[in-house]
C-alpha atoms as a PDB file:
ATOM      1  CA  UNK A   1     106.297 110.441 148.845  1.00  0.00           C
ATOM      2  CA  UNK A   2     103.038 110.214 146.261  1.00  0.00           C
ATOM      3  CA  UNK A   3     103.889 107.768 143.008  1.00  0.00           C
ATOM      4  CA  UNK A   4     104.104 109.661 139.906  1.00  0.00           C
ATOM      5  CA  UNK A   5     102.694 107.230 137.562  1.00  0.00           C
ATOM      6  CA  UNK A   6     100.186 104.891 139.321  1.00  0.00           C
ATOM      7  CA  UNK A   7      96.531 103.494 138.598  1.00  0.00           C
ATOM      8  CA  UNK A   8      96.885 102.946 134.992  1.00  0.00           C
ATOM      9  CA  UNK A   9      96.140 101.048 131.535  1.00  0.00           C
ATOM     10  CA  UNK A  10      97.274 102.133 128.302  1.00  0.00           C
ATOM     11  CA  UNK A  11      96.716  99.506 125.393  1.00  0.00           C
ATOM     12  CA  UNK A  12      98.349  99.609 121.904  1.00  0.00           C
ATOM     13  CA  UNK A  13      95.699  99.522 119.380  1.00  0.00           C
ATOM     14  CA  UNK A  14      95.786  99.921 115.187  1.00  0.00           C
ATOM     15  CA  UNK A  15      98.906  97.395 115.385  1.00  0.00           C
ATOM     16  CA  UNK A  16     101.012  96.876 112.816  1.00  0.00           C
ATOM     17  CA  UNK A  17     104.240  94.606 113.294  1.00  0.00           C
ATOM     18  CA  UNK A  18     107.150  93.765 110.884  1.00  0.00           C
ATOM     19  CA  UNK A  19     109.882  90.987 111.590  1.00  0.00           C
ATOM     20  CA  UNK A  20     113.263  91.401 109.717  1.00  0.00           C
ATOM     21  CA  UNK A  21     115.908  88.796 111.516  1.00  0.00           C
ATOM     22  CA  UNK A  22     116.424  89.362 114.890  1.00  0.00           C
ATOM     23  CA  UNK A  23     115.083  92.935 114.762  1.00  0.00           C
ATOM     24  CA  UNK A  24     111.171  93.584 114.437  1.00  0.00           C
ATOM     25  CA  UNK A  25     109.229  96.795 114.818  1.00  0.00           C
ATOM     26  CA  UNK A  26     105.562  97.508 115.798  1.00  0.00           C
ATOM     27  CA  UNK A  27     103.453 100.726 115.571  1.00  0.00           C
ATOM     28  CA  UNK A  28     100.324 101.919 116.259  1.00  0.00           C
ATOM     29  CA  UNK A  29      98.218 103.924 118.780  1.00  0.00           C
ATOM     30  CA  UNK A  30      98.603 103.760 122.354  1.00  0.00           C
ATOM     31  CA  UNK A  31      95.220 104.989 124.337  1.00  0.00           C
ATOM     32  CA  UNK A  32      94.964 104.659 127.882  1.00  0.00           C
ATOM     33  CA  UNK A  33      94.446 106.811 131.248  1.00  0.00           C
ATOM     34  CA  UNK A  34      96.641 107.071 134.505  1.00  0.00           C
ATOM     35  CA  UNK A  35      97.482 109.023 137.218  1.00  0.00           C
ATOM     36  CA  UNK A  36     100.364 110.891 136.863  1.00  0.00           C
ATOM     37  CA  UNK A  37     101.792 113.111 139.803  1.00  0.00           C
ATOM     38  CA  UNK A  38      98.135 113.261 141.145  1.00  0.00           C
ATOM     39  CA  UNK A  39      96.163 114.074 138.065  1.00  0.00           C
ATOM     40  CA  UNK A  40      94.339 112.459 135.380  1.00  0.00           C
ATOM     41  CA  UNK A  41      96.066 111.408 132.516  1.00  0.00           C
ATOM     42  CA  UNK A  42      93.935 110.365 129.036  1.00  0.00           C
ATOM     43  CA  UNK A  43      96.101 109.864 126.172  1.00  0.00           C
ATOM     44  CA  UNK A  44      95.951 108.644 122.542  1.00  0.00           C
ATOM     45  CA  UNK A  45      98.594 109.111 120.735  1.00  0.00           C
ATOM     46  CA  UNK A  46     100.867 107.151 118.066  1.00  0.00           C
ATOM     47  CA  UNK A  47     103.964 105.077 119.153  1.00  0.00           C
ATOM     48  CA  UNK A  48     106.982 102.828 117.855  1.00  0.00           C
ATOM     49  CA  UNK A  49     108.431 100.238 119.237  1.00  0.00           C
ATOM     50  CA  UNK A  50     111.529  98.799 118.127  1.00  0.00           C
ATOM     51  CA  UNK A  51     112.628  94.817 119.252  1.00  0.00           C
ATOM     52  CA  UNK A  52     115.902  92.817 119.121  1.00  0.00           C
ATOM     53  CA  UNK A  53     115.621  89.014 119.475  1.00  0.00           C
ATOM     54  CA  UNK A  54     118.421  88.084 122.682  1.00  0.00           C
ATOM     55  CA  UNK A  55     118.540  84.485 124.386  1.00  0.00           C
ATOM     56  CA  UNK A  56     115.365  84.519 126.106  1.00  0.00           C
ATOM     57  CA  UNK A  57     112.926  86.153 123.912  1.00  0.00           C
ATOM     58  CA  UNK A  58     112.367  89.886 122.192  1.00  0.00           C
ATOM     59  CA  UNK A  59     113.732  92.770 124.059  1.00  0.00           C
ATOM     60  CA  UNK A  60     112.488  96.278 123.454  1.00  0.00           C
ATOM     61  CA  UNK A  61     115.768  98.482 122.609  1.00  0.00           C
ATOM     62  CA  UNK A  62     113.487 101.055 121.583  1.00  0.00           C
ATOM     63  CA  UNK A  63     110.530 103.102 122.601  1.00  0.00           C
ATOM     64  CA  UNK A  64     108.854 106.816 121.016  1.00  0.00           C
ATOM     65  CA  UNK A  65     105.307 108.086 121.198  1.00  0.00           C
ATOM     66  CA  UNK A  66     104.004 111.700 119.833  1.00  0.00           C
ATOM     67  CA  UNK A  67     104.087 114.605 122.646  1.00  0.00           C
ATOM     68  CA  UNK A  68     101.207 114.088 124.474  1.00  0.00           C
ATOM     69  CA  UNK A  69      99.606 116.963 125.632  1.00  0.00           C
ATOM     70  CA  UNK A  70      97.852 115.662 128.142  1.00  0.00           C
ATOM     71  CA  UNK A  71     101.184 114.937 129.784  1.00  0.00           C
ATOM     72  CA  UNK A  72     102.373 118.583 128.886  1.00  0.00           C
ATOM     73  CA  UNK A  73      99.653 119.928 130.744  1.00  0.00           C
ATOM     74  CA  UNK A  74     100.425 118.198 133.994  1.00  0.00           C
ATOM     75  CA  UNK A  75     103.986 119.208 133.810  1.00  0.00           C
ATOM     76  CA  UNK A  76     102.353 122.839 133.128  1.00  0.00           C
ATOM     77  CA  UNK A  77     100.822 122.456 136.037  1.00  0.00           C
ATOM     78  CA  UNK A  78     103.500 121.243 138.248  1.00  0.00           C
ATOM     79  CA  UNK A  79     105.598 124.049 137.220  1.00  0.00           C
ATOM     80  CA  UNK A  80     103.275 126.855 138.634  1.00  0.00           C
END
């Protein structure tokens, strides 16, 4: 069975991170490319990313990026 995410770097740029306690957020754009279900993925689009300090280090409790429509039109794709 083929991977369905595989090949890939995405890298958060723009970055802007806030601390508050043992919570701290980050945004900014993730751009990257990949290969997803056996097609090439480009993508650019804005993301947050929510952290909660635990024994250990920061853990992300929270992830959400735009739609990406790159994505969309894989799944497009995959439905046909």
């Amino acid at each position: 069975m083929a991977e369905a995410a595989a090949d890939g770097k995405i890298e958060i740029q723009d970055q802007i991170v806030r601390v508050a306690g043992d919570i701290g957020y980050e945004v900014g754009v993730e751009r990257g490319r990949f290969r997803f279900a056996g097609h090439d993925v480009s993508i650019d689009q804005r993301v947050t990313n929510v952290y909660r300090r635990e024994p250990g280090g920061w853990k992300m409790i929270h992830h959400h990026t735009d739609t990406s429509p790159a994505m969309i039109d894989v799944v497009d794709k995959l439905q046909k």
